[in-house]
Protein backbone atom coordinates (compact mmCIF):
# COMPACT_ATOMS: atom_id res chain seq x y z
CA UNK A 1 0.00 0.00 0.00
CA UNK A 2 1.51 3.04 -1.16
CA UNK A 3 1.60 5.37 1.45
CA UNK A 4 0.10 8.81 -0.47
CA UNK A 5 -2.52 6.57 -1.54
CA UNK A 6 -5.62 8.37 -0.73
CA UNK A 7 -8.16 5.77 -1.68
CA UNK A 8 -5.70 3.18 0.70
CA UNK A 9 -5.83 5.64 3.16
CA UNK A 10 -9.56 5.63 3.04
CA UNK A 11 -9.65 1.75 2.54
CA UNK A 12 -7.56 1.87 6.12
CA UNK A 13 -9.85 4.23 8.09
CA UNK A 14 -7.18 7.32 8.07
CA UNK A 15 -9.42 9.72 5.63
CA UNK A 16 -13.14 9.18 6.32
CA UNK A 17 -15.55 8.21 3.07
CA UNK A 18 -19.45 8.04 3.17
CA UNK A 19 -19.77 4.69 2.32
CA UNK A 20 -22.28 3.43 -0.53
CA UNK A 21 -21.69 -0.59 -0.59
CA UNK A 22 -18.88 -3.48 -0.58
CA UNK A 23 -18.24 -6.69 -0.63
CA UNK A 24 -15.04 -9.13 0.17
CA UNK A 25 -13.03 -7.63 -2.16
CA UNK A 26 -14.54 -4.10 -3.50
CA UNK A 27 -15.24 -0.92 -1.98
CA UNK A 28 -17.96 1.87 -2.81
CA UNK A 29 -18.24 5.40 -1.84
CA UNK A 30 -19.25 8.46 -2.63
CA UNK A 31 -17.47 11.08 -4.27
CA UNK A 32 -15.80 14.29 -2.87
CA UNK A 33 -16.30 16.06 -5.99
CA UNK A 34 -19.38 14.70 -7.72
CA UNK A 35 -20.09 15.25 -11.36
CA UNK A 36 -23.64 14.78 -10.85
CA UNK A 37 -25.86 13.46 -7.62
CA UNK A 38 -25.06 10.19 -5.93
CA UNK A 39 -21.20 10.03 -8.04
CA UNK A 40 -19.56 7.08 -6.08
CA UNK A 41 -16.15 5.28 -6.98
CA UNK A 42 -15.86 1.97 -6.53
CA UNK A 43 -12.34 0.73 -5.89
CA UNK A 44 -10.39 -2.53 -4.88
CA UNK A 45 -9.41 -3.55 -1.13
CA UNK A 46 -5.92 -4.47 -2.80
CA UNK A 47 -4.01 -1.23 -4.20
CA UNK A 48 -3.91 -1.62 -7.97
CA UNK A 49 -2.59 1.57 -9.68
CA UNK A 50 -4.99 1.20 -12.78
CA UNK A 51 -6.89 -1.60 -14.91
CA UNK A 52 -3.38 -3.05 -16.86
CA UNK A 53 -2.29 -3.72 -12.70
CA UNK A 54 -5.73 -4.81 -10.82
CA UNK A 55 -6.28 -8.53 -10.38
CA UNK A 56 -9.04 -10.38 -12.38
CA UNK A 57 -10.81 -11.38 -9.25
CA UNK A 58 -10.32 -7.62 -8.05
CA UNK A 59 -11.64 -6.52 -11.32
CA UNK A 60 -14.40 -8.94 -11.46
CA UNK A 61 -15.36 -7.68 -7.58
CA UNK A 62 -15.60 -4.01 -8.71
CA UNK A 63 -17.62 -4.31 -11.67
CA UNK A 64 -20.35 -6.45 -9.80
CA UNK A 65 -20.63 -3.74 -7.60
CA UNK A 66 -20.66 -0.94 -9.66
CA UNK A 67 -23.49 -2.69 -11.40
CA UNK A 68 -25.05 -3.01 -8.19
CA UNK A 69 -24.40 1.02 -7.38
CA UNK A 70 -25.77 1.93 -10.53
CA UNK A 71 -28.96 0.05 -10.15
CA UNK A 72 -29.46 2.00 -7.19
CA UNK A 73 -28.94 5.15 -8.15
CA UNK A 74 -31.53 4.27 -11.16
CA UNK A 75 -34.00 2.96 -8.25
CA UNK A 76 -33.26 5.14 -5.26
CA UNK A 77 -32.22 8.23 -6.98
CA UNK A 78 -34.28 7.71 -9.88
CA UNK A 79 -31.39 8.89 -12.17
CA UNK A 80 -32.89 8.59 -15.69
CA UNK A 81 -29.10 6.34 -16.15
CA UNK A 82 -25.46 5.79 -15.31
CA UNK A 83 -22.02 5.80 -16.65
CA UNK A 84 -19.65 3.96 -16.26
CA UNK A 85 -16.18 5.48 -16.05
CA UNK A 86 -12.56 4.37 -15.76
CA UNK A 87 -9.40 6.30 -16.74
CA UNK A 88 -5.55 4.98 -16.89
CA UNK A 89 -2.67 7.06 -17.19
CA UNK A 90 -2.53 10.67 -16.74
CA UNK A 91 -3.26 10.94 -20.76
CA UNK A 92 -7.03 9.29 -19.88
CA UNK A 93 -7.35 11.43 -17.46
CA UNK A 94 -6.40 9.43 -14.17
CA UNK A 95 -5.61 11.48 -10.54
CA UNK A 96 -5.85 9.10 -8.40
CA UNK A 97 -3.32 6.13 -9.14
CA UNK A 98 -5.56 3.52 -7.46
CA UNK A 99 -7.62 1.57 -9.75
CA UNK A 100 -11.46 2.78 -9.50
CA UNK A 101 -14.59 3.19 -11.28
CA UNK A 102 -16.41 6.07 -11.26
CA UNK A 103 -20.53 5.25 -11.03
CA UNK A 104 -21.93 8.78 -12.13
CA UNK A 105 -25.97 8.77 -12.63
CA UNK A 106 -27.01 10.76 -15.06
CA UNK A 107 -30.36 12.85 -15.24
CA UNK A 108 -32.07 14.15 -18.31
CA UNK A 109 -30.94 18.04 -17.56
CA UNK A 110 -27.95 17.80 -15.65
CA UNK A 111 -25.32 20.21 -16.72
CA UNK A 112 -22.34 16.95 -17.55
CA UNK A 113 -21.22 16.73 -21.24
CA UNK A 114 -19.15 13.63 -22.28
CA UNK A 115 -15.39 14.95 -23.12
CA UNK A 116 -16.38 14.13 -27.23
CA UNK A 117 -19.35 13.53 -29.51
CA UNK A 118 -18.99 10.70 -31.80
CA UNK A 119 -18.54 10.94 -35.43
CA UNK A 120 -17.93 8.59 -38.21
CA UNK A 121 -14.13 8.08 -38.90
CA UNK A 122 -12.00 6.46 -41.71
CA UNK A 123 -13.60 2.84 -42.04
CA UNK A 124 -9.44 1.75 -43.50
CA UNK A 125 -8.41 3.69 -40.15
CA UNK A 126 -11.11 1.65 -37.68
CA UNK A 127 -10.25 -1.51 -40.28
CA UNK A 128 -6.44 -1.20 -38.93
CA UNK A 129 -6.86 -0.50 -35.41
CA UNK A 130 -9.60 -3.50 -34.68
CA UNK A 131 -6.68 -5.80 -36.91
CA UNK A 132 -3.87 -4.48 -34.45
CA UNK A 133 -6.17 -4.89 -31.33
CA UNK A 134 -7.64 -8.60 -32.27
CA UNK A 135 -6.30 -11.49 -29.52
């Protein structure tokens, strides 16, 4: 455990959180600086610094409960729905070097804008990639 780690920190009891669910090996709270109402992060009991790091059973622990956090914010916060979020590296974005899904519900008005909007690219371009990226 890294010692700057804030989510460890929080994981240890040293930095307080408002908890929003766990199980054995996951984590859920809410988020200090919330992008919308009820933003939790969802984070491994094991320090992982990003997704290419955390441990498949670690992995598979967070995603059934940010499932599970985004199905209530849908039924207890009626948010009309949810994204999912993860960043790795600085480049995607990342802050906190501790592997961790952000559960943001989303509501028809709120004010949050996704960082792009989608438009069609060069089908040789998106040919190449998905060849480079196939197993």
């Amino acid at each position: 455990m890294p010692e700057d780690c804030i989510f460890c920190r929080i994981l240890s009891g040293e930095l307080p959180s408002f908890a929003v669910g766990e199980n054995e090996r996951a984590y859920a709270f809410a988020d200090i600086s919330p992008a919308t109402r009820g933003h939790s992060l969802v984070i491994p009991r094991v320090h992982a610094n990003d997704i290419h790091d955390v441990a498949p059973e670690d992995l598979t622990a967070c995603a059934l409960l940010a499932k599970d956090v985004a199905a209530r914010a849908v039924a207890r916060l009626h948010a009309d729905g949810v994204n999912l979020l993860n960043s790795a590296g600085a480049a995607a974005w990342q802050t906190v070097f501790h592997f961790h899904i952000h559960v943001i519900p989303r509501y028809e008005r709120d004010p949050l804008r996704l960082p792009w909007t989608p438009v069609p690219a060069d089908q040789g371009e998106i040919a190449a990639a998905a060849a480079q990226l196939r197993g």
